[in-house]
C-alpha atoms as a PDB file:
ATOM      1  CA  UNK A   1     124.010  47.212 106.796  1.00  0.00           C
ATOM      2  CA  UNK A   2     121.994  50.211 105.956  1.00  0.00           C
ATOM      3  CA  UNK A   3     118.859  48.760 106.540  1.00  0.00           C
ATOM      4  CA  UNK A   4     120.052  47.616 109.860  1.00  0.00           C
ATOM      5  CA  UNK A   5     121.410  51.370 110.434  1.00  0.00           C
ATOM      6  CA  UNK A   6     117.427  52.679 109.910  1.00  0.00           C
ATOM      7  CA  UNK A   7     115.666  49.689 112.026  1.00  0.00           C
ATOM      8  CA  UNK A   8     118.330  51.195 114.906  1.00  0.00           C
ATOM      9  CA  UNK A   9     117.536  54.542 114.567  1.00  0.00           C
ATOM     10  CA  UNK A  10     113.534  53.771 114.674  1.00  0.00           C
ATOM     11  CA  UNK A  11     113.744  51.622 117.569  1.00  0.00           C
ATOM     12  CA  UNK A  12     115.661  54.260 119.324  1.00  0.00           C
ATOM     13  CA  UNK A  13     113.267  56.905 117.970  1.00  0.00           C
ATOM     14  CA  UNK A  14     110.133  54.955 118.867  1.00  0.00           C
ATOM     15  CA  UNK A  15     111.860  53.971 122.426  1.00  0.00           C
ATOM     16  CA  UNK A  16     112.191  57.709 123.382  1.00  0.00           C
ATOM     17  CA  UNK A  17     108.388  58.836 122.395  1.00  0.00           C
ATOM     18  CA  UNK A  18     107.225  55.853 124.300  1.00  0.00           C
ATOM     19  CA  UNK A  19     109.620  56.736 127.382  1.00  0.00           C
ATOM     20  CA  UNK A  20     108.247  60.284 127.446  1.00  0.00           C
ATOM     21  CA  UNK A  21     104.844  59.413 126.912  1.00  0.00           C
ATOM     22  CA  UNK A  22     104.980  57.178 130.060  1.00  0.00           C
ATOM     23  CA  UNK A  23     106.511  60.452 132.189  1.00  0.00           C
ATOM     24  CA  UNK A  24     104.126  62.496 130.881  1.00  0.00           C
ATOM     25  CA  UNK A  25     101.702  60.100 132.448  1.00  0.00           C
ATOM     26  CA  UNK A  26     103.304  59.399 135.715  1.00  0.00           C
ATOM     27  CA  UNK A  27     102.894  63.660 136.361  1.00  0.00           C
ATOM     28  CA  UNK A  28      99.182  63.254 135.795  1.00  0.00           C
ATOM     29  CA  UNK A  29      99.170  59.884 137.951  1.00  0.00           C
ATOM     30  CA  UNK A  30     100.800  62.329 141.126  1.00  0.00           C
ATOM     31  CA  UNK A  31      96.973  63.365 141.434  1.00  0.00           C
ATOM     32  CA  UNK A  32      97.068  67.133 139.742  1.00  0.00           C
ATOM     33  CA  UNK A  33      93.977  67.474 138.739  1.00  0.00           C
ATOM     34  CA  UNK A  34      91.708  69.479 141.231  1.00  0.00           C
ATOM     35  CA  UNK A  35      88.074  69.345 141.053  1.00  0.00           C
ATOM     36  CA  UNK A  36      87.633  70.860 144.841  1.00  0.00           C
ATOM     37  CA  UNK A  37      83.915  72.791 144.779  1.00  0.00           C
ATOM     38  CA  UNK A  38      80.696  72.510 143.471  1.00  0.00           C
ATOM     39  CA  UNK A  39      79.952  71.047 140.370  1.00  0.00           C
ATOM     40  CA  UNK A  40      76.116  71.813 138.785  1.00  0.00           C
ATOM     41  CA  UNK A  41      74.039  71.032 135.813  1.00  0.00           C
ATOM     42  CA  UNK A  42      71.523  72.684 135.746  1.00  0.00           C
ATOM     43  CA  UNK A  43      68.167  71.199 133.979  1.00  0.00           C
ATOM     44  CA  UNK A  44      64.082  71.230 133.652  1.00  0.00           C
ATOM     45  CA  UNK A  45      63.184  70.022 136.728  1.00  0.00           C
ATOM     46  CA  UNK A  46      66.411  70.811 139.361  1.00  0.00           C
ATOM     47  CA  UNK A  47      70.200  70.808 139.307  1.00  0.00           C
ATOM     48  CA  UNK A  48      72.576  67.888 139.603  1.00  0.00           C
ATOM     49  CA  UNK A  49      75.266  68.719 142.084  1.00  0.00           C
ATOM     50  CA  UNK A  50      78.624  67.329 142.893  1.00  0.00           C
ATOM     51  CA  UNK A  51      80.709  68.608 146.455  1.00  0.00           C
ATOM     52  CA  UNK A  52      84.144  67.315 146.230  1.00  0.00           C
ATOM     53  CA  UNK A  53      85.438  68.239 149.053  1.00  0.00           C
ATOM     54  CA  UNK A  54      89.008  67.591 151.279  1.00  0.00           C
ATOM     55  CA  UNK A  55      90.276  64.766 152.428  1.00  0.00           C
ATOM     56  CA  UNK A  56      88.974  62.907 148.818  1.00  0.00           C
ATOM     57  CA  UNK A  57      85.100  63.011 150.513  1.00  0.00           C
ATOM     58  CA  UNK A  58      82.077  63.753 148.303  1.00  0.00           C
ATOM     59  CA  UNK A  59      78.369  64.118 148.384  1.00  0.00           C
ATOM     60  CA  UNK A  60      76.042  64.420 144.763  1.00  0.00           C
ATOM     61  CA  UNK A  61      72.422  65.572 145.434  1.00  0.00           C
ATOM     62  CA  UNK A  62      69.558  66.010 143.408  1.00  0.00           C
ATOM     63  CA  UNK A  63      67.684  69.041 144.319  1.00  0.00           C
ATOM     64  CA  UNK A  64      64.997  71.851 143.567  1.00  0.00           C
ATOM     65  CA  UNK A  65      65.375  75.596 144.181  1.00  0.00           C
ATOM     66  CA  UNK A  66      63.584  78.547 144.073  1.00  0.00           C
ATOM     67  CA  UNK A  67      63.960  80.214 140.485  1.00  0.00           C
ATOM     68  CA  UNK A  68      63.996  84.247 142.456  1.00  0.00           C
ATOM     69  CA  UNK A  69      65.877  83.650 145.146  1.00  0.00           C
ATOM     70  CA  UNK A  70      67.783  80.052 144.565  1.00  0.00           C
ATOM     71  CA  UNK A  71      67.600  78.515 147.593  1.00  0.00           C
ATOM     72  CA  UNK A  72      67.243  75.247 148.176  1.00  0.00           C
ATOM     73  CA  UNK A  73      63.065  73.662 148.023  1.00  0.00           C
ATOM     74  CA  UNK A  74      63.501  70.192 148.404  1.00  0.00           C
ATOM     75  CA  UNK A  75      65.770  67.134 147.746  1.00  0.00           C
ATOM     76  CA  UNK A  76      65.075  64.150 145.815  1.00  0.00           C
ATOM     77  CA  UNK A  77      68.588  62.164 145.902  1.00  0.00           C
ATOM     78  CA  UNK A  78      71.493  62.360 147.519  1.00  0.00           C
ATOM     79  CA  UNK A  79      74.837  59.905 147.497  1.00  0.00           C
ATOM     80  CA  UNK A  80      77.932  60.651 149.612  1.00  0.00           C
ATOM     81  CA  UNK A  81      81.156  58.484 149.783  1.00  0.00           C
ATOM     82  CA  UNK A  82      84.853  58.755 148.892  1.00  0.00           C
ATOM     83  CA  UNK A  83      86.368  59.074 145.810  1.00  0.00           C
ATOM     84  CA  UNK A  84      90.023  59.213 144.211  1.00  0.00           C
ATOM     85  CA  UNK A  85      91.684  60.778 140.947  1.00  0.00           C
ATOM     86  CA  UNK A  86      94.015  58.388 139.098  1.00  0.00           C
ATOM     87  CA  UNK A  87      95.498  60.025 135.568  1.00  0.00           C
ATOM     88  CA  UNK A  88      92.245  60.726 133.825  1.00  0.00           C
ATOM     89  CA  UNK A  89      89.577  58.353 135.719  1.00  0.00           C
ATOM     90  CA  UNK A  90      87.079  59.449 138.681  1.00  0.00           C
ATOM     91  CA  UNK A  91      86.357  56.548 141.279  1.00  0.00           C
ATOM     92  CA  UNK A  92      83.609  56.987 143.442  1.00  0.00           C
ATOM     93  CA  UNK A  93      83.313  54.750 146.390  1.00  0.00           C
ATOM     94  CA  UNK A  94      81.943  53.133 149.320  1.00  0.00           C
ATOM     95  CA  UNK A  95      78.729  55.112 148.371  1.00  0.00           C
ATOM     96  CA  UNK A  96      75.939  55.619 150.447  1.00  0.00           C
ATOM     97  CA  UNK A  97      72.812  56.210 148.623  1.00  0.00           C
ATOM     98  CA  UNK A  98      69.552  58.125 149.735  1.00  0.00           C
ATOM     99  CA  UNK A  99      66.086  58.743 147.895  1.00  0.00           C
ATOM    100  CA  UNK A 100      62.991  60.358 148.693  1.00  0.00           C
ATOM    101  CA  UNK A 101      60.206  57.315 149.132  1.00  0.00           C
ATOM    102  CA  UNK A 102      57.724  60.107 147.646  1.00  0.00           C
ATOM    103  CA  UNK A 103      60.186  60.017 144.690  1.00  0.00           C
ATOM    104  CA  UNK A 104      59.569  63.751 144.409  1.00  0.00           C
ATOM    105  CA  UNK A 105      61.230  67.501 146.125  1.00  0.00           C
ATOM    106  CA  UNK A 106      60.866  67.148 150.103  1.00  0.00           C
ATOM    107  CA  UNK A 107      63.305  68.197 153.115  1.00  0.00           C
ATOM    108  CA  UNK A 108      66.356  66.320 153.612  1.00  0.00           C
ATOM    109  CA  UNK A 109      64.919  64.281 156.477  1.00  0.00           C
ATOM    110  CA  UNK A 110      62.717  62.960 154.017  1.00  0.00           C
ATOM    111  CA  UNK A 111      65.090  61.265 152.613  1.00  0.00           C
ATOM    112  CA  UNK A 112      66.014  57.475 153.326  1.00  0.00           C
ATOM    113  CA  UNK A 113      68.473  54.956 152.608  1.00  0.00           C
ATOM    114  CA  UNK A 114      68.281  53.210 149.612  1.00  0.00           C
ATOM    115  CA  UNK A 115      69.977  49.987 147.463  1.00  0.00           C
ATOM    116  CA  UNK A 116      72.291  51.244 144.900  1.00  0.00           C
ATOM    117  CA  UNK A 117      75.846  50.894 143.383  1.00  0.00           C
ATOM    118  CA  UNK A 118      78.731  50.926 145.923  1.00  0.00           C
ATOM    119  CA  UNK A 119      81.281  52.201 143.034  1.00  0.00           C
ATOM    120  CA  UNK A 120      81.121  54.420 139.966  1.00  0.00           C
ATOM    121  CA  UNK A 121      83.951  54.957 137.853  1.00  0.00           C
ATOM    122  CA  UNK A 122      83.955  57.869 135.252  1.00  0.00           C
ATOM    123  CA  UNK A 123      86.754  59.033 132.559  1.00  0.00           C
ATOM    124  CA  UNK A 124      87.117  62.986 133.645  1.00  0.00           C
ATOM    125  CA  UNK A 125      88.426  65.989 132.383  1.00  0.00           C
ATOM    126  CA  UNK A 126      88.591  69.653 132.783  1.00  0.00           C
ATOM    127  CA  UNK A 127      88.591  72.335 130.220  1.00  0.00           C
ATOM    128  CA  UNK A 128      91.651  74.948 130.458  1.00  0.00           C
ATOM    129  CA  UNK A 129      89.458  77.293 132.374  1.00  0.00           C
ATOM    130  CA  UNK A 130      88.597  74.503 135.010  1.00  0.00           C
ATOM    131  CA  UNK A 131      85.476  75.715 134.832  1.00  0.00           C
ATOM    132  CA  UNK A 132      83.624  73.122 133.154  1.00  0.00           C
ATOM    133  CA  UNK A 133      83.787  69.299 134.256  1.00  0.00           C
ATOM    134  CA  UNK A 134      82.955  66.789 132.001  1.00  0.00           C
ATOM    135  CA  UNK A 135      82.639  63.012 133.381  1.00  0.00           C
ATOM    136  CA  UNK A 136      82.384  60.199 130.697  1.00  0.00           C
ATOM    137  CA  UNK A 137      81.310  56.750 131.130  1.00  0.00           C
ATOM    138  CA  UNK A 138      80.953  53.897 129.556  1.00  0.00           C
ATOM    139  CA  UNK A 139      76.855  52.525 128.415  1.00  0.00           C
ATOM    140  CA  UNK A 140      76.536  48.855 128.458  1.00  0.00           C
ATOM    141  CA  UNK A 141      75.298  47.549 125.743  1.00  0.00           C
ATOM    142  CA  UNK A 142      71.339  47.454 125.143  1.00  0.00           C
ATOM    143  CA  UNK A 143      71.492  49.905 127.875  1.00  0.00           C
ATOM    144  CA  UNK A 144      69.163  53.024 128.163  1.00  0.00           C
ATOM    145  CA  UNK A 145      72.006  55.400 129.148  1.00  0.00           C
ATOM    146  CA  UNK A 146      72.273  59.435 129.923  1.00  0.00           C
ATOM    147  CA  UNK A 147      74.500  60.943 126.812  1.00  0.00           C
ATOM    148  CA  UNK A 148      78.019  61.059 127.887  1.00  0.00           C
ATOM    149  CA  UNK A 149      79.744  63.157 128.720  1.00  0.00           C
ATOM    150  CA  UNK A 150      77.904  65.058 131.202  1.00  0.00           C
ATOM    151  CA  UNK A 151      79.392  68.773 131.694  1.00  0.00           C
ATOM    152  CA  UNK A 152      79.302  70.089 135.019  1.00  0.00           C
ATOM    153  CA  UNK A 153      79.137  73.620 135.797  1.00  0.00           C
ATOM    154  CA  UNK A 154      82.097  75.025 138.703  1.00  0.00           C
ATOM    155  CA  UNK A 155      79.577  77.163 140.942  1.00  0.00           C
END
């Protein structure tokens, strides 16, 4: 009878973590996480920059800029499409993707539509500043991948 008594009170124990766990995720699932702006790494050769913008619409460019004055020199990639926040994941879609045929800087009417993946799909988070975005995906295997995650600057 004991033994029964202690099974009872884990079940019931282990039935209320799960059924807060699964309310905790249902807050996070309502779409609270805000990554609104510019997002920017900024490397070697150029920056790699996310818009997010309203109405769940973003663009990602590749460009070059001026080291004095930072404005913009040329473009070398661009991708612009939709994309939605689900508890921790990033979905981009309906993508449209654009490259520079001189696969260098130029203008952005230099640059021209290209093949390329439709949908992306990235593990996100923010840090409790929200000033750093990190977006984590997954490398197939025997695939030469960019380190994840990749931490994104709010500008």
């Amino acid at each position: 009878m004991k033994t029964k008594l202690t099974l009872i009170k884990i079940f019931s124990l282990l039935t209320a973590i799960l059924a807060f766990t699964f309310s905790a995720c249902e807050k996070d699932a309502s779409g609270t996480i805000n990554i609104t702006g510019k997002w920017a790494i900024l490397q070697f050769q150029g920056i790699q920059q996310y818009e997010f913008k309203n109405g769940n619409q973003f663009q990602y460019d590749i460009i070059a800029t001026d080291s004095v004055t930072k404005k913009i020199i040329g473009y070398r990639f661009r991708s612009t499409g939709k994309y939605s926040i689900k508890n921790d994941s990033l979905i981009m879609f309906d993508q449209v993707n654009y490259s520079n045929s001189k696969n260098s800087y130029g203008p952005v009417t230099e640059l021209t539509p290209v093949d390329g993946p439709k949908t992306a799909a990235y593990g996100l988070s923010l840090n409790g500043p929200k000033n750093k975005l990190s977006l984590y995906f997954t490398c197939p295997f025997n695939a030469s991948c960019v380190a994840s995650p990749m931490v994104f600057d709010k500008q």
